[in-house]
Protein backbone atom coordinates (compact mmCIF):
# COMPACT_ATOMS: atom_id res chain seq x y z
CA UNK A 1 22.12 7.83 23.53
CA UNK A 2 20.56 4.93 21.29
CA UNK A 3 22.10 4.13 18.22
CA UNK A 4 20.88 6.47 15.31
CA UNK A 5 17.91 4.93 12.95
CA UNK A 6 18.61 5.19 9.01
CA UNK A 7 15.03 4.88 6.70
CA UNK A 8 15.90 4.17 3.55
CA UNK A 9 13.97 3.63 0.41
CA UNK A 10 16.37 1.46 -1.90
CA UNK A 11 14.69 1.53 -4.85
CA UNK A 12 12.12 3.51 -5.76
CA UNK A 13 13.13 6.80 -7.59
CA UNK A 14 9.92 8.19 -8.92
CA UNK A 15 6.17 8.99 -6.49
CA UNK A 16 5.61 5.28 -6.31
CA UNK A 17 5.48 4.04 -2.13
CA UNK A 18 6.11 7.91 -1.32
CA UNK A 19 2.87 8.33 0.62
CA UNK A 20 4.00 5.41 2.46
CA UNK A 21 7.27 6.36 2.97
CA UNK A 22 6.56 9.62 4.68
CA UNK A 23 3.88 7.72 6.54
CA UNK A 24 6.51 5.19 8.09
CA UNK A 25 9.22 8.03 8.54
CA UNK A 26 6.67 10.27 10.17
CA UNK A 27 5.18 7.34 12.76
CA UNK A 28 9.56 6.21 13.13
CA UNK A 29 10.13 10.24 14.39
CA UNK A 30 7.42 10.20 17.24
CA UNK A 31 8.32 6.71 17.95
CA UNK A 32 11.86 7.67 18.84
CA UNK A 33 11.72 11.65 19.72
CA UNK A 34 15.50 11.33 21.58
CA UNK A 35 17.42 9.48 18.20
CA UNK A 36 19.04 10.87 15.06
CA UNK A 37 16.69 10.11 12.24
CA UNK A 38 17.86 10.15 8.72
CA UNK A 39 15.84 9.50 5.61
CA UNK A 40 17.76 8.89 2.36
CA UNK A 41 16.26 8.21 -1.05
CA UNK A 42 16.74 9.00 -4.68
CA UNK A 43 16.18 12.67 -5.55
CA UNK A 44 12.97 12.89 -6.81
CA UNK A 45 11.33 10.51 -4.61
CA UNK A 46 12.90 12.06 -1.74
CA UNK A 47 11.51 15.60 -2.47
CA UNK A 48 8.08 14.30 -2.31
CA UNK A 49 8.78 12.11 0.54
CA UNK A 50 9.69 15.81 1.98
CA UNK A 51 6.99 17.41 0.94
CA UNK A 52 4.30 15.28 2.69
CA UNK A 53 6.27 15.00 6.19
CA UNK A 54 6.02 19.60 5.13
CA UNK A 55 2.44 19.57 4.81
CA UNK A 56 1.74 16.74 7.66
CA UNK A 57 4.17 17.58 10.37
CA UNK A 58 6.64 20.36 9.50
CA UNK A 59 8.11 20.75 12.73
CA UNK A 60 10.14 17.12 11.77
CA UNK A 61 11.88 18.94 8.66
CA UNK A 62 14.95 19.70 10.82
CA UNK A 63 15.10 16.90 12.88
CA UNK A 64 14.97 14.52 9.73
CA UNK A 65 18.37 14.65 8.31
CA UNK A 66 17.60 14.53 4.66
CA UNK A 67 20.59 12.02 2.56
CA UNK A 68 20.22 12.29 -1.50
CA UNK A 69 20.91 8.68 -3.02
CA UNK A 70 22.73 9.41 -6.60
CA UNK A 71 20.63 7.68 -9.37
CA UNK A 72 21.34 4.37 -10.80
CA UNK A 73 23.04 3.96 -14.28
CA UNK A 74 22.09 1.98 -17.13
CA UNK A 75 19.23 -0.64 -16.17
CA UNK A 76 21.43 -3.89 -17.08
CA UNK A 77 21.63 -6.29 -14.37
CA UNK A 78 25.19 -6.29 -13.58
CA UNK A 79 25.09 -2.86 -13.52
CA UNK A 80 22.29 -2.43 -11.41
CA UNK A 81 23.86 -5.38 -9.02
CA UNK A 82 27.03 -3.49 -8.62
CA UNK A 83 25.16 -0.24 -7.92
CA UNK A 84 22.91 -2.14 -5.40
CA UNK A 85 25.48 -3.93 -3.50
CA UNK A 86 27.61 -0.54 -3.12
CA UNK A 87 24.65 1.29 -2.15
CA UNK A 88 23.73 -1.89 0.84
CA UNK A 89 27.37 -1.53 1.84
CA UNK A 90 27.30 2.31 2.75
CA UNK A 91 23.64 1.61 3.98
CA UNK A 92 25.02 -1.13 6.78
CA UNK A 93 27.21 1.64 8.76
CA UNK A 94 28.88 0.40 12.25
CA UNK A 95 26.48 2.22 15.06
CA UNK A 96 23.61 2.99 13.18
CA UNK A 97 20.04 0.79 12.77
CA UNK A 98 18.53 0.47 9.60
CA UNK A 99 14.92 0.32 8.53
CA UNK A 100 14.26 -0.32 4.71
CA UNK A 101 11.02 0.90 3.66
CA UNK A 102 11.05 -1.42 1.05
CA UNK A 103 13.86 -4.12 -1.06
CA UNK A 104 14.42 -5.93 -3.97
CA UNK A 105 14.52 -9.80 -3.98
CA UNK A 106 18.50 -9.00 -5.66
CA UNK A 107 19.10 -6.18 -2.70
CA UNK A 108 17.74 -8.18 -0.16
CA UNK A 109 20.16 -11.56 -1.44
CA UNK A 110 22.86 -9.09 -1.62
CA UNK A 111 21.95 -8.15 2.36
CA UNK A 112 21.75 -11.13 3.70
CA UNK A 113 25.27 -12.61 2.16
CA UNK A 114 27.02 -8.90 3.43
CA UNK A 115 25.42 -7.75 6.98
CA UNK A 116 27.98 -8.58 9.74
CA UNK A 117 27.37 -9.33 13.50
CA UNK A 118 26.12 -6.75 15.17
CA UNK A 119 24.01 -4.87 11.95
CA UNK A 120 20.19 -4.40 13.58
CA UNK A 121 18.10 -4.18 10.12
CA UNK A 122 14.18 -3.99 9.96
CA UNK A 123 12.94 -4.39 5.90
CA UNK A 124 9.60 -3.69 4.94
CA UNK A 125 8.05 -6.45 2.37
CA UNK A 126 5.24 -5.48 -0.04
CA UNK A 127 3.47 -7.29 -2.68
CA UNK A 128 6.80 -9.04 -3.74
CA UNK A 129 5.02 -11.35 -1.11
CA UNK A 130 2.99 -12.47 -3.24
CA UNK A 131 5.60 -14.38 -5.22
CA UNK A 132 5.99 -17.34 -2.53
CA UNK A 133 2.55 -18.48 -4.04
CA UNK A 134 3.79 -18.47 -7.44
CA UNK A 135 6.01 -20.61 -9.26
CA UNK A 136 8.76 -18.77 -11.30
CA UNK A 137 8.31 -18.70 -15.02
CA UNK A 138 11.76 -16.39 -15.21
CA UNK A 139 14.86 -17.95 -16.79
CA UNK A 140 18.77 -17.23 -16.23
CA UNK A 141 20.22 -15.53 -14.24
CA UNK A 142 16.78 -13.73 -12.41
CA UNK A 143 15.94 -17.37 -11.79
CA UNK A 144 18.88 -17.53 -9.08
CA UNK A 145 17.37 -15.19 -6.87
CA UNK A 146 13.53 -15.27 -6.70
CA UNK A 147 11.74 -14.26 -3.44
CA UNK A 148 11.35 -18.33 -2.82
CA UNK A 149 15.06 -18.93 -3.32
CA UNK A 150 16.04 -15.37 -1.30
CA UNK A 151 13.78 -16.12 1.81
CA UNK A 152 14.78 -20.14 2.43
CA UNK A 153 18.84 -18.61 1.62
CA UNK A 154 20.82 -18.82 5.79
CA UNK A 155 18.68 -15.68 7.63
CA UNK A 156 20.87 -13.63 9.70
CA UNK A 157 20.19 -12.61 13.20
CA UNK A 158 19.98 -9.02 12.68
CA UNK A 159 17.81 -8.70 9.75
CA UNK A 160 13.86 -9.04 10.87
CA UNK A 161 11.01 -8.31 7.99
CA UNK A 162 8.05 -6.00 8.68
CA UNK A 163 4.85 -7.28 7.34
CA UNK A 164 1.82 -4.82 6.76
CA UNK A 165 -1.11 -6.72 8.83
CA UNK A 166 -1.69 -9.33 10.72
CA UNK A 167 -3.91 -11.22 8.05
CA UNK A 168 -0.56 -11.05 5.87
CA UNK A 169 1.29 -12.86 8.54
CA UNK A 170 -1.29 -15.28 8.85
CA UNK A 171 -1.27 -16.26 5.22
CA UNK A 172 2.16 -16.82 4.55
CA UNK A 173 2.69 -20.39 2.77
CA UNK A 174 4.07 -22.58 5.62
CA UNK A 175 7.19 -23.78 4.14
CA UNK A 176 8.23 -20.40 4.32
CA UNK A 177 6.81 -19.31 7.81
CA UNK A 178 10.79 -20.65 9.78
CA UNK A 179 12.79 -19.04 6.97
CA UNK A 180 11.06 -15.56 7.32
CA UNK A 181 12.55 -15.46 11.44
CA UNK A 182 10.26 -13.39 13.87
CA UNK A 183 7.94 -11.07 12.06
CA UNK A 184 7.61 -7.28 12.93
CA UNK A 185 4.00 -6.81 12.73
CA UNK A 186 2.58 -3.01 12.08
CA UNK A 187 -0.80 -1.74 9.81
CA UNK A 188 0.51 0.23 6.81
CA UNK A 189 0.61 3.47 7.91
CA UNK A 190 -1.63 6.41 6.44
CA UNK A 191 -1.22 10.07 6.15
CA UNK A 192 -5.30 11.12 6.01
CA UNK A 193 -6.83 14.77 5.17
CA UNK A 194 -9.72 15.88 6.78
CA UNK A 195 -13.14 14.01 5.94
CA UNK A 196 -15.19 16.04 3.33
CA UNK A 197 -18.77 16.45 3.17
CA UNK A 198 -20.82 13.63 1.44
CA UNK A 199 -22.01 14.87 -1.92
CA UNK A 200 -25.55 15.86 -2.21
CA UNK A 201 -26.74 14.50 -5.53
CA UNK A 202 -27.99 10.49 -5.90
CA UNK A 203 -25.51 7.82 -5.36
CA UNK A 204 -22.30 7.80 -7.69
CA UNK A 205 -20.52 4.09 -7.33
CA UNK A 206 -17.01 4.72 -8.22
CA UNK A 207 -13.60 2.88 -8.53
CA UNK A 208 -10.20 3.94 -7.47
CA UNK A 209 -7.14 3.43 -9.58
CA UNK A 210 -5.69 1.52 -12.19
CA UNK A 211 -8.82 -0.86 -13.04
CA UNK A 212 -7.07 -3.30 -16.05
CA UNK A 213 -8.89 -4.29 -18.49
CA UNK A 214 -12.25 -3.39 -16.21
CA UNK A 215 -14.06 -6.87 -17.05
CA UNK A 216 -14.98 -7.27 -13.63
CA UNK A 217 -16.26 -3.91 -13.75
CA UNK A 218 -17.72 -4.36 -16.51
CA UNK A 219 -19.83 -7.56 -15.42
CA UNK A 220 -21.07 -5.89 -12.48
CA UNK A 221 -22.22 -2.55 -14.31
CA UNK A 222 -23.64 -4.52 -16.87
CA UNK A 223 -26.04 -6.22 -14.46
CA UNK A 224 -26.71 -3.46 -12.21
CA UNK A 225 -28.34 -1.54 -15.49
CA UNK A 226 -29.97 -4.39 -16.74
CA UNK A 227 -32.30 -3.84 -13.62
CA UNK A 228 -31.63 0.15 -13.19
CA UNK A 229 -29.98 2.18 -16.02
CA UNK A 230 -29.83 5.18 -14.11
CA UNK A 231 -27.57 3.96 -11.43
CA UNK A 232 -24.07 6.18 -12.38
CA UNK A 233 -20.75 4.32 -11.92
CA UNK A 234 -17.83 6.56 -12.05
CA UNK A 235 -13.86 6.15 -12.79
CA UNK A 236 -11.78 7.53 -10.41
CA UNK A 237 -8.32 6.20 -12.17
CA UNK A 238 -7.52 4.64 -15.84
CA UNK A 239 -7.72 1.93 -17.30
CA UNK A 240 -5.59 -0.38 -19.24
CA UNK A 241 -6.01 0.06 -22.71
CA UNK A 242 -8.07 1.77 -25.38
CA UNK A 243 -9.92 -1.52 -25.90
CA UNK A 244 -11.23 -1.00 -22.59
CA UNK A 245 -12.21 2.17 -22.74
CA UNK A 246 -14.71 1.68 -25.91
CA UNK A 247 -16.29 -1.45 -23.95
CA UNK A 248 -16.78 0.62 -20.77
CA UNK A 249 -17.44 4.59 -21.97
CA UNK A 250 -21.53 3.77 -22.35
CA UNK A 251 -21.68 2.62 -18.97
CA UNK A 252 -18.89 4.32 -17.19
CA UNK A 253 -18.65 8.36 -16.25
CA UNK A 254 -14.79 9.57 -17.06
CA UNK A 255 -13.03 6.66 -18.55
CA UNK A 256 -9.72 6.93 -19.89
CA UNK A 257 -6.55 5.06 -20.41
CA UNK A 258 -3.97 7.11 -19.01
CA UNK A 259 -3.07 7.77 -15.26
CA UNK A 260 -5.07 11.05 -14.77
CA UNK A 261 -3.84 14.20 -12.23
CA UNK A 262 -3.77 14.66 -9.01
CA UNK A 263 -6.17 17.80 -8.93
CA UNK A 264 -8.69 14.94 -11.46
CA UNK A 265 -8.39 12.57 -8.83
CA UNK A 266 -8.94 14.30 -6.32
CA UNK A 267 -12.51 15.83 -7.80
CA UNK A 268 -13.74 12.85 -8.94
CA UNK A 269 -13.25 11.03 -5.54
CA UNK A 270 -14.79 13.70 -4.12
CA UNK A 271 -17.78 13.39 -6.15
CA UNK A 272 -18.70 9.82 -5.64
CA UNK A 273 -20.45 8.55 -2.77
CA UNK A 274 -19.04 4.69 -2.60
CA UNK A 275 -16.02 3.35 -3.77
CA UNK A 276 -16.35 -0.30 -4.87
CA UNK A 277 -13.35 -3.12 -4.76
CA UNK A 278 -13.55 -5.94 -7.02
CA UNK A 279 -11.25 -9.09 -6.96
CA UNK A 280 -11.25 -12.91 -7.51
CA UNK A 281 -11.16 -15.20 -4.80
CA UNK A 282 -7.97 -15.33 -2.88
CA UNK A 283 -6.45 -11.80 -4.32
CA UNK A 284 -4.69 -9.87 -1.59
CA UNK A 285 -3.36 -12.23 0.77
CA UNK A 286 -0.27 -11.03 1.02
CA UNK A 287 -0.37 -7.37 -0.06
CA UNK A 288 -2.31 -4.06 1.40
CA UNK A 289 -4.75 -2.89 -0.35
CA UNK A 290 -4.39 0.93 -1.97
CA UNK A 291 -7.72 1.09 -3.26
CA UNK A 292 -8.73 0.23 0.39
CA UNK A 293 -6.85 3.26 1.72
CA UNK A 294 -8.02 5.37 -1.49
CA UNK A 295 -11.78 4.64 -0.07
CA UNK A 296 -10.70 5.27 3.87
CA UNK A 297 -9.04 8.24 2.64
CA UNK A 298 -12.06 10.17 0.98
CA UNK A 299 -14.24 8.57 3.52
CA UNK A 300 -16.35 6.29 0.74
CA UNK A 301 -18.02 3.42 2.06
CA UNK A 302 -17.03 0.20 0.32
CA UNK A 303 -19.40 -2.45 -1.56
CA UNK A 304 -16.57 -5.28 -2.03
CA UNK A 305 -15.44 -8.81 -2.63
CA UNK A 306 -14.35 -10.58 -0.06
CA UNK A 307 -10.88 -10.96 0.44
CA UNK A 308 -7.84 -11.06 3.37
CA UNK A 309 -7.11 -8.21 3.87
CA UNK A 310 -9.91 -5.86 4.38
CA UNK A 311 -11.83 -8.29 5.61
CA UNK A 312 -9.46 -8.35 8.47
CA UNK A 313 -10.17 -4.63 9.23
CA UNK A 314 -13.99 -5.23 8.27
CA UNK A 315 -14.47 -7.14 11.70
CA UNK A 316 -13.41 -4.20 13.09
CA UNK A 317 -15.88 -1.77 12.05
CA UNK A 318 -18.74 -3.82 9.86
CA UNK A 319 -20.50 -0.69 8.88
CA UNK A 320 -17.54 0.63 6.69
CA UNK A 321 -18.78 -1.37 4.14
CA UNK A 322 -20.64 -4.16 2.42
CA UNK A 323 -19.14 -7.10 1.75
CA UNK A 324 -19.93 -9.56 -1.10
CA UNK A 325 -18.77 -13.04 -0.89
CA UNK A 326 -18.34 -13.29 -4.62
CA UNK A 327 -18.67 -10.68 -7.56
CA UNK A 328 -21.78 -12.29 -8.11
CA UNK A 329 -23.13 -10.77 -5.06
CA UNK A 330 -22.27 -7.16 -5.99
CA UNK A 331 -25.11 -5.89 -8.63
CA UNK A 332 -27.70 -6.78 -5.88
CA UNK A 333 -25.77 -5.13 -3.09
CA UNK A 334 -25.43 -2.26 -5.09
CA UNK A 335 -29.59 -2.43 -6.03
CA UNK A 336 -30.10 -2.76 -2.22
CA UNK A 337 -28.53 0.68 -1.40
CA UNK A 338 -29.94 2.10 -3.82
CA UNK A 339 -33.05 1.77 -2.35
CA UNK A 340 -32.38 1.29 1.02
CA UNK A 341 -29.59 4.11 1.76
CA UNK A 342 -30.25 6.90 3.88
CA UNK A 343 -28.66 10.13 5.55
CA UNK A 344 -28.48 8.56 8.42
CA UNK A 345 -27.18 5.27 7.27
CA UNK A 346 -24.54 6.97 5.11
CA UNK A 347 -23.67 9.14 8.52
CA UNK A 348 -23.25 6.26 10.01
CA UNK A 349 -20.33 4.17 7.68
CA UNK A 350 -18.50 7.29 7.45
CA UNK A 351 -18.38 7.82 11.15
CA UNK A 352 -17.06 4.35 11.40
CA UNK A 353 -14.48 4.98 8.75
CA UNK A 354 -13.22 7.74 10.92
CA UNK A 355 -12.89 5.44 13.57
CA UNK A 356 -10.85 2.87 11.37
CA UNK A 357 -8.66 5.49 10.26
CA UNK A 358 -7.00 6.53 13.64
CA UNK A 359 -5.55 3.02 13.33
CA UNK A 360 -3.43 3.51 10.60
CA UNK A 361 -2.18 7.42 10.92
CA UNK A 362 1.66 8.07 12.12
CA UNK A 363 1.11 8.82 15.50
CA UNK A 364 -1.26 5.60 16.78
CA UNK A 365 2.05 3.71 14.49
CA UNK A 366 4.18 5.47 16.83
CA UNK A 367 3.13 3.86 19.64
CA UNK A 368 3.42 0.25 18.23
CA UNK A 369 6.21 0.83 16.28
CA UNK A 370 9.12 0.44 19.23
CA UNK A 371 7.40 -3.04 20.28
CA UNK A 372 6.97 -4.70 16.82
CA UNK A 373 10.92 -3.18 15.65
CA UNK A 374 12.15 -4.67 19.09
CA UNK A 375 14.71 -1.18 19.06
């Protein structure tokens, strides 16, 4: 029988990556129907790690063999190295593969200077990516182990990364590109609920998530009214400050500063008809986009600025959205559907967000999962 498969989420102890998490777990199950699975976590986060694979495919509950991580201590760094490395060295058990749904610049320093010959280890990288672009502002001792530092450090043969698209891959800064080894290549997996119908009233723009300090939407709503004040724009999130707020509650339904429910969320993405994403000019390179899978989850088509990574899936199916080659461009898309937008043309971009979405749910993962692991 093939060697059991550990998932393991290292670091995360609260909701945040969850969704994810059960995503990948879910899509490593019906990859490998004949191996012991085993998920381990830290309590809370693996509850609600459970709770999704419950409500999205309850018949794994049993197979998954469910392994409670005991929380960290105090939050200094030599604590929370000693913690790490004990945790990595009960992770790397003789027999057994290992797939880390996410790691730490430290825990993944600490894995590469303690996995032995023969460890098989698969580690997911998010938007830490992003730091190879950067250069460090931090001082001693986190300067000794940024992601630059960490990647170029002697790779081991066992250890290969998992990067969330290919337009990730194909950004990576090329001094880096021999250091990172052979890439395992997979689209972030998604766990979607059934497509609701489109509301009935006039258009609703709205934006998902934790918008800042909302001066980019603020430029575009600005200039959008200037020519049509009864176009409604809609927060489907929070934003950063109260500062914000005040600049943004005359133009802006349901603006607030702090993270709002579930159940809130939920309604108000239910009530809008497109979700907008606004960015500068090289933004998500190396990252997946949430607010992209907030809009492909509610079925909103997208008015946004061009960037990587949805642009990537944008060639796949155009009429999921408009794109914008600058946030200039945006007030007069939005103006043009405004005008322009019908039943049938709205019918249309949701039916080819459907499409989209197979790509990215557990089960089409499944299938690509045992050719980009190599298990």
């Amino acid at each position: 029988m093939d060697r059991p498969i550990a998932v393991i989420e290292p670091q995360m102890e609260e909701v945040f990556h969850a969704p994810f998490n059960a995503a990948l777990l879910h899509a490593t199950a019906l990859a490998y129907p004949e191996v012991a699975i085993s998920f381990r976590a830290f309590p809370r986060h693996l509850d609600v790690v459970r709770g999704i694979i419950e409500q999205y495919a309850p018949a794994l509950l049993e197979r998954i063999e469910w392994r409670v991580t005991p929380l960290r201590p105090a939050q200094s760094l030599l604590v929370r190295w000693i913690h790490s490395a004990r945790l990595l060295r009960q992770t790397l058990a003789p027999g057994e593969r290992v797939l880390f749904t996410s790691i730490s610049r430290m825990q993944l320093l600490q894995l590469k200077r303690m996995m032995r010959n023969g460890d098989s280890v698969r580690a997911v990288l998010h938007g830490n990516l992003e730091e190879l672009e950067i250069a460090s502002q931090e001082r001693f001792p986190l300067n000794l182990f940024t992601l630059q530092r960490v990647v170029l450090r002697p790779h081991p043969p066992g250890l290969r990364y998992i990067v969330l698209g290919q337009s990730i891959a194909q950004n990576l800064p090329q001094r880096f590109r021999p250091a990172l080894g052979d890439l395992c290549l997979i689209d972030h997996p998604y766990h979607f609920l059934p497509v609701c119908p489109a509301p009935a009233h006039p258009l609703i723009f709205g934006i998902f998530g934790n918008t800042g300090d909302g001066h980019l939407l603020e430029e575009v709503v600005r200039a959008v009214k200037a020519v049509n004040p009864a176009i409604r724009f809609r927060l489907v999130g929070f934003l950063s400050n109260q500062d914000a707020v005040e600049r943004l509650r005359p133009l802006v339904e349901d603006v607030g500063c702090e993270p709002i429910s579930r159940d809130s969320f939920i309604a108000r993405a239910q009530s809008i008809t497109h979700a907008l994403w606004l960015g500068t000019p090289g933004c998500f390179r190396l990252r997946a986009s949430g607010t992209f899978f907030d809009a492909l989850a509610y079925a909103k088509p997208l008015v946004y600025t061009a960037n990587a990574y949805i642009d990537s899936y944008f060639a796949l199916e155009p009429e999921i959205a408009i794109r914008c080659t600058t946030l200039n461009d945006v007030p007069a898309a939005i103006l043009d559907l405004v005008v322009h937008s019908s039943s049938e043309s709205y019918a249309t971009a949701v039916q080819a967000i459907q499409r989209l979405r197979t790509q990215f749910t557990p089960e089409q993962q499944a299938k690509q999962l045992p050719v980009a692991l190599q298990w």
